[in-house]
Protein backbone atom coordinates (compact mmCIF):
# COMPACT_ATOMS: atom_id res chain seq x y z
CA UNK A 1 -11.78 -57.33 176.36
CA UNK A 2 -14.55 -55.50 174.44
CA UNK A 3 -16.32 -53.01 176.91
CA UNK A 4 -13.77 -53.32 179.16
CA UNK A 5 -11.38 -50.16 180.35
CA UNK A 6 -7.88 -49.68 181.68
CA UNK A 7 -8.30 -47.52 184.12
CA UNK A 8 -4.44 -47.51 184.93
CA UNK A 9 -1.01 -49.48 183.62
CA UNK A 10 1.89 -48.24 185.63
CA UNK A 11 4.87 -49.27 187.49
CA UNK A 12 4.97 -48.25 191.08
CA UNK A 13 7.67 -46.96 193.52
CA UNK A 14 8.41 -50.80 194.59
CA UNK A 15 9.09 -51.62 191.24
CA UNK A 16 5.24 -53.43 190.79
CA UNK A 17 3.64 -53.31 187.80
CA UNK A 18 0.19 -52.12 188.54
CA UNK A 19 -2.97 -53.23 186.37
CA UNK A 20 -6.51 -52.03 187.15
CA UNK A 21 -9.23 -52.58 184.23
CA UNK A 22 -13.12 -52.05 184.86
CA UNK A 23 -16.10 -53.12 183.05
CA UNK A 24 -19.41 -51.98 183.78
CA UNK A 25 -22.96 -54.66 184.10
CA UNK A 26 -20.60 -57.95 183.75
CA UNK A 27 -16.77 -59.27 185.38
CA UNK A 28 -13.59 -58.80 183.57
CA UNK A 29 -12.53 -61.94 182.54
CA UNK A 30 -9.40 -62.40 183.71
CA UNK A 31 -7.37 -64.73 180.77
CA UNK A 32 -6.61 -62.21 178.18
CA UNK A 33 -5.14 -59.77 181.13
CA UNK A 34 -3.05 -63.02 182.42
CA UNK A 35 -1.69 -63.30 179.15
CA UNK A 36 -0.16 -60.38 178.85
CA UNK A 37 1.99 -60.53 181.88
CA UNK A 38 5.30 -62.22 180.67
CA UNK A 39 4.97 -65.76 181.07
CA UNK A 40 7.64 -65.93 183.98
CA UNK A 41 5.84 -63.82 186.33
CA UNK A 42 2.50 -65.13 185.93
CA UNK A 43 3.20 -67.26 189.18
CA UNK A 44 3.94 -64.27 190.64
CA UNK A 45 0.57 -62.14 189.64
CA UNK A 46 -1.27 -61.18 192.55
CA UNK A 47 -4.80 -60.67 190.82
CA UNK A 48 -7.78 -59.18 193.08
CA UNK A 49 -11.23 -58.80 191.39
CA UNK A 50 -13.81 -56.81 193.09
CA UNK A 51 -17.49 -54.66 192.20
CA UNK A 52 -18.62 -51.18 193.24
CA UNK A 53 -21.88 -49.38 192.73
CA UNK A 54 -25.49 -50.56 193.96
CA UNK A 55 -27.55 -49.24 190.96
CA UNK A 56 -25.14 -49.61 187.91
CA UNK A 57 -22.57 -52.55 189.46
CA UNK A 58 -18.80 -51.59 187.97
CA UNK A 59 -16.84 -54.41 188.00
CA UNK A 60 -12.85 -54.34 188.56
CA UNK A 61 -10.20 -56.07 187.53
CA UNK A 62 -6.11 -55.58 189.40
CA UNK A 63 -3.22 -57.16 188.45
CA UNK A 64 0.37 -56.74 190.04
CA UNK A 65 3.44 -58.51 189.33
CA UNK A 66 7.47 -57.53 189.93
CA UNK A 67 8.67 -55.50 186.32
CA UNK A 68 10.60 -57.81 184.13
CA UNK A 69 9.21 -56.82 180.98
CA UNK A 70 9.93 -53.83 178.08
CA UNK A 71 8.50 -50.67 179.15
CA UNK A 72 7.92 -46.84 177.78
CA UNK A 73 10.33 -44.60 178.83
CA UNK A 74 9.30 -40.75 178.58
CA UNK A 75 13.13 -38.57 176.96
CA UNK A 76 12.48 -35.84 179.88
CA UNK A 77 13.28 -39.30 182.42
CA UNK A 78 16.39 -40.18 180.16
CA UNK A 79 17.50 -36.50 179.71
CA UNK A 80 17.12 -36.46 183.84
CA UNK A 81 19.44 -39.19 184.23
CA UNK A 82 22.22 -38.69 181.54
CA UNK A 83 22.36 -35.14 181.41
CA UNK A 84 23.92 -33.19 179.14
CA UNK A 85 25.51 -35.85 176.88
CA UNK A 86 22.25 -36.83 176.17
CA UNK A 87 21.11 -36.90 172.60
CA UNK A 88 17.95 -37.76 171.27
CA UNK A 89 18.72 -39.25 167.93
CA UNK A 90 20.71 -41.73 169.70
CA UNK A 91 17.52 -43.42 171.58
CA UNK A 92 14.16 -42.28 170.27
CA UNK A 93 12.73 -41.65 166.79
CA UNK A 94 12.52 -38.12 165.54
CA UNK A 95 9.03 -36.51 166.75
CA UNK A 96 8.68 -39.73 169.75
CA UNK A 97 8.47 -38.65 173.05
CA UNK A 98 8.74 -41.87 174.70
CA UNK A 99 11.37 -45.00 173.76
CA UNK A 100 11.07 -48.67 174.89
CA UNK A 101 13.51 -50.10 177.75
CA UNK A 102 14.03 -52.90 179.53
CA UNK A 103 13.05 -52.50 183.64
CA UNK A 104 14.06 -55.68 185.80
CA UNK A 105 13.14 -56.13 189.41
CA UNK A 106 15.95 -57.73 190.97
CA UNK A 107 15.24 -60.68 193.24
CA UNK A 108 16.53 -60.90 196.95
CA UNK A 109 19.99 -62.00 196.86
CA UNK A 110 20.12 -60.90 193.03
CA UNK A 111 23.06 -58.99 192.26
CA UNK A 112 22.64 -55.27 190.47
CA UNK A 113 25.07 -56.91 187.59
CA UNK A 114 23.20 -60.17 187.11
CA UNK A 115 19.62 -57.52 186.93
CA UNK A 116 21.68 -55.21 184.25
CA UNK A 117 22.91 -58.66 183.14
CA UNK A 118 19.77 -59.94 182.63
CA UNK A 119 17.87 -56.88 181.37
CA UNK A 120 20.36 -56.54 178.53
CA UNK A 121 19.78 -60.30 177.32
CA UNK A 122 16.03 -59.43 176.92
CA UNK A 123 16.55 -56.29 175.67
CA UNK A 124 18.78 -57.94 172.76
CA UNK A 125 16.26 -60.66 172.36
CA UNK A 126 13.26 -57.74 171.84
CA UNK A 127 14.93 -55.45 169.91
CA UNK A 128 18.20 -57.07 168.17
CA UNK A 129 20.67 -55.15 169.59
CA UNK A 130 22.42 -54.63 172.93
CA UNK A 131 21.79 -51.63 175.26
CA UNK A 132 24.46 -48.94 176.07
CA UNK A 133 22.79 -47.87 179.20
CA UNK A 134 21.99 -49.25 182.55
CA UNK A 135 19.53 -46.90 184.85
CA UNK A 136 19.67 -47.55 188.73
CA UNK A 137 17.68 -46.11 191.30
CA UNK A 138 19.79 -43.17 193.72
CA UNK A 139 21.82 -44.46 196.53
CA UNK A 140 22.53 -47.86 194.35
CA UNK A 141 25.65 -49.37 194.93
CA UNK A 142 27.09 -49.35 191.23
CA UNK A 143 28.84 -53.61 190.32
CA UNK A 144 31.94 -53.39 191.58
CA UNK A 145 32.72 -57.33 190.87
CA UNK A 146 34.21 -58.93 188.25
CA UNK A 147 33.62 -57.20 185.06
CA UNK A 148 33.09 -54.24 186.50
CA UNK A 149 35.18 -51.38 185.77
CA UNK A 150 35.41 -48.14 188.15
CA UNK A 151 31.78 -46.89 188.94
CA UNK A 152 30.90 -46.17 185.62
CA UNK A 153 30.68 -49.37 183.09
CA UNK A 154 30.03 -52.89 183.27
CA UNK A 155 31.89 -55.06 180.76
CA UNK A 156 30.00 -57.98 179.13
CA UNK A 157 31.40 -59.98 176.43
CA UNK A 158 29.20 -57.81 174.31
CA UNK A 159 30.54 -54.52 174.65
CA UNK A 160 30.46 -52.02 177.41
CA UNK A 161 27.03 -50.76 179.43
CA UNK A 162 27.41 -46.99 181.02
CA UNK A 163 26.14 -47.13 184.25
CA UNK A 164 23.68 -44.07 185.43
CA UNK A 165 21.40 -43.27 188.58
CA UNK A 166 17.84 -41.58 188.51
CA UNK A 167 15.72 -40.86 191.08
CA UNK A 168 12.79 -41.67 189.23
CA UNK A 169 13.88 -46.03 188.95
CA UNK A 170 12.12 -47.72 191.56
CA UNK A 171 14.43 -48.55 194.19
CA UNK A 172 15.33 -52.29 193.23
CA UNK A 173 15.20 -52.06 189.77
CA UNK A 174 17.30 -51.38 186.91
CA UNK A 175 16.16 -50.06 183.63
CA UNK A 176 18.35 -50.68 180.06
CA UNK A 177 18.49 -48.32 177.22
């Protein structure tokens, strides 16, 4: 990975996460990228590798995968999304201007509760604690099955997740806080 450059690391609008690392006179090598997509989606990693320039050959590297994996989180996203409430002290470090969350793509047939479900169970496992906050894309249709209360919350046996929408949450995906 020495000599080698990221050129971009980003989750796009279909909830992919989106890889692209170059490396100029020789090829990426592709196993330390790999291993840094979580181990369940690495099936799932569609991985291209390809070369530009005649002269001075750049050589390219792109990985995508569906988002189940922590992520940053920029506060002007989360202030977008809660609103008002919204206090910083409650999510980020004083001075940060980004906090980690959880984004899940759900699969077909997956259920929005089993994704927030899901999301919070990795979240817990990453950071010790269980999230208050469940982000879904705009024109979701909030869990209204069992353990779901109203169009707010969703109960688990662990306490109570708020339930918000955001335009910027790839449509598909859910994000915990």
């Amino acid at each position: 990975m020495v000599d080698e450059v990221i050129i971009f690391d980003e989750v796009g609008p279909a909830g992919l996460r989106k890889l692209l690392v170059m490396r100029v006179g020789e090829a990426v090598d592709p196993l330390p990228w790999l291993l840094q997509v979580p181990e369940e989606m690495r099936t799932r990693v569609e991985l291209i590798e390809f070369t530009l320039g005649d002269r001075v050959k750049q050589h390219y590297l792109k990985l995508e995968w569906p988002t189940r994996e922590v992520v940053r989180l920029t506060v002007r996203d989360l202030r977008a999304c809660i609103g008002d409430g919204y206090r910083a002290q409650d999510f980020v470090t004083a001075g940060a201007d980004w906090l980690a969350a959880v984004m899940w793509t759900l699969e077909e047939g997956e259920r929005i509760s089993g994704g927030i479900r899901s999301a919070a169970e990795l979240y817990r496992g990453t950071f010790g604690r269980w999230p208050r906050r469940a982000i879904l894309w705009k024109g979701a249709q909030f869990p209204r099955e069992k353990g779901a209360r109203g169009e707010g919350t969703l109960e688990m046996g662990e306490g109570r997740v708020s339930i918000h929408a955001a335009g910027w949450v790839p449509k598909g995906c859910v994000v915990v806080v």
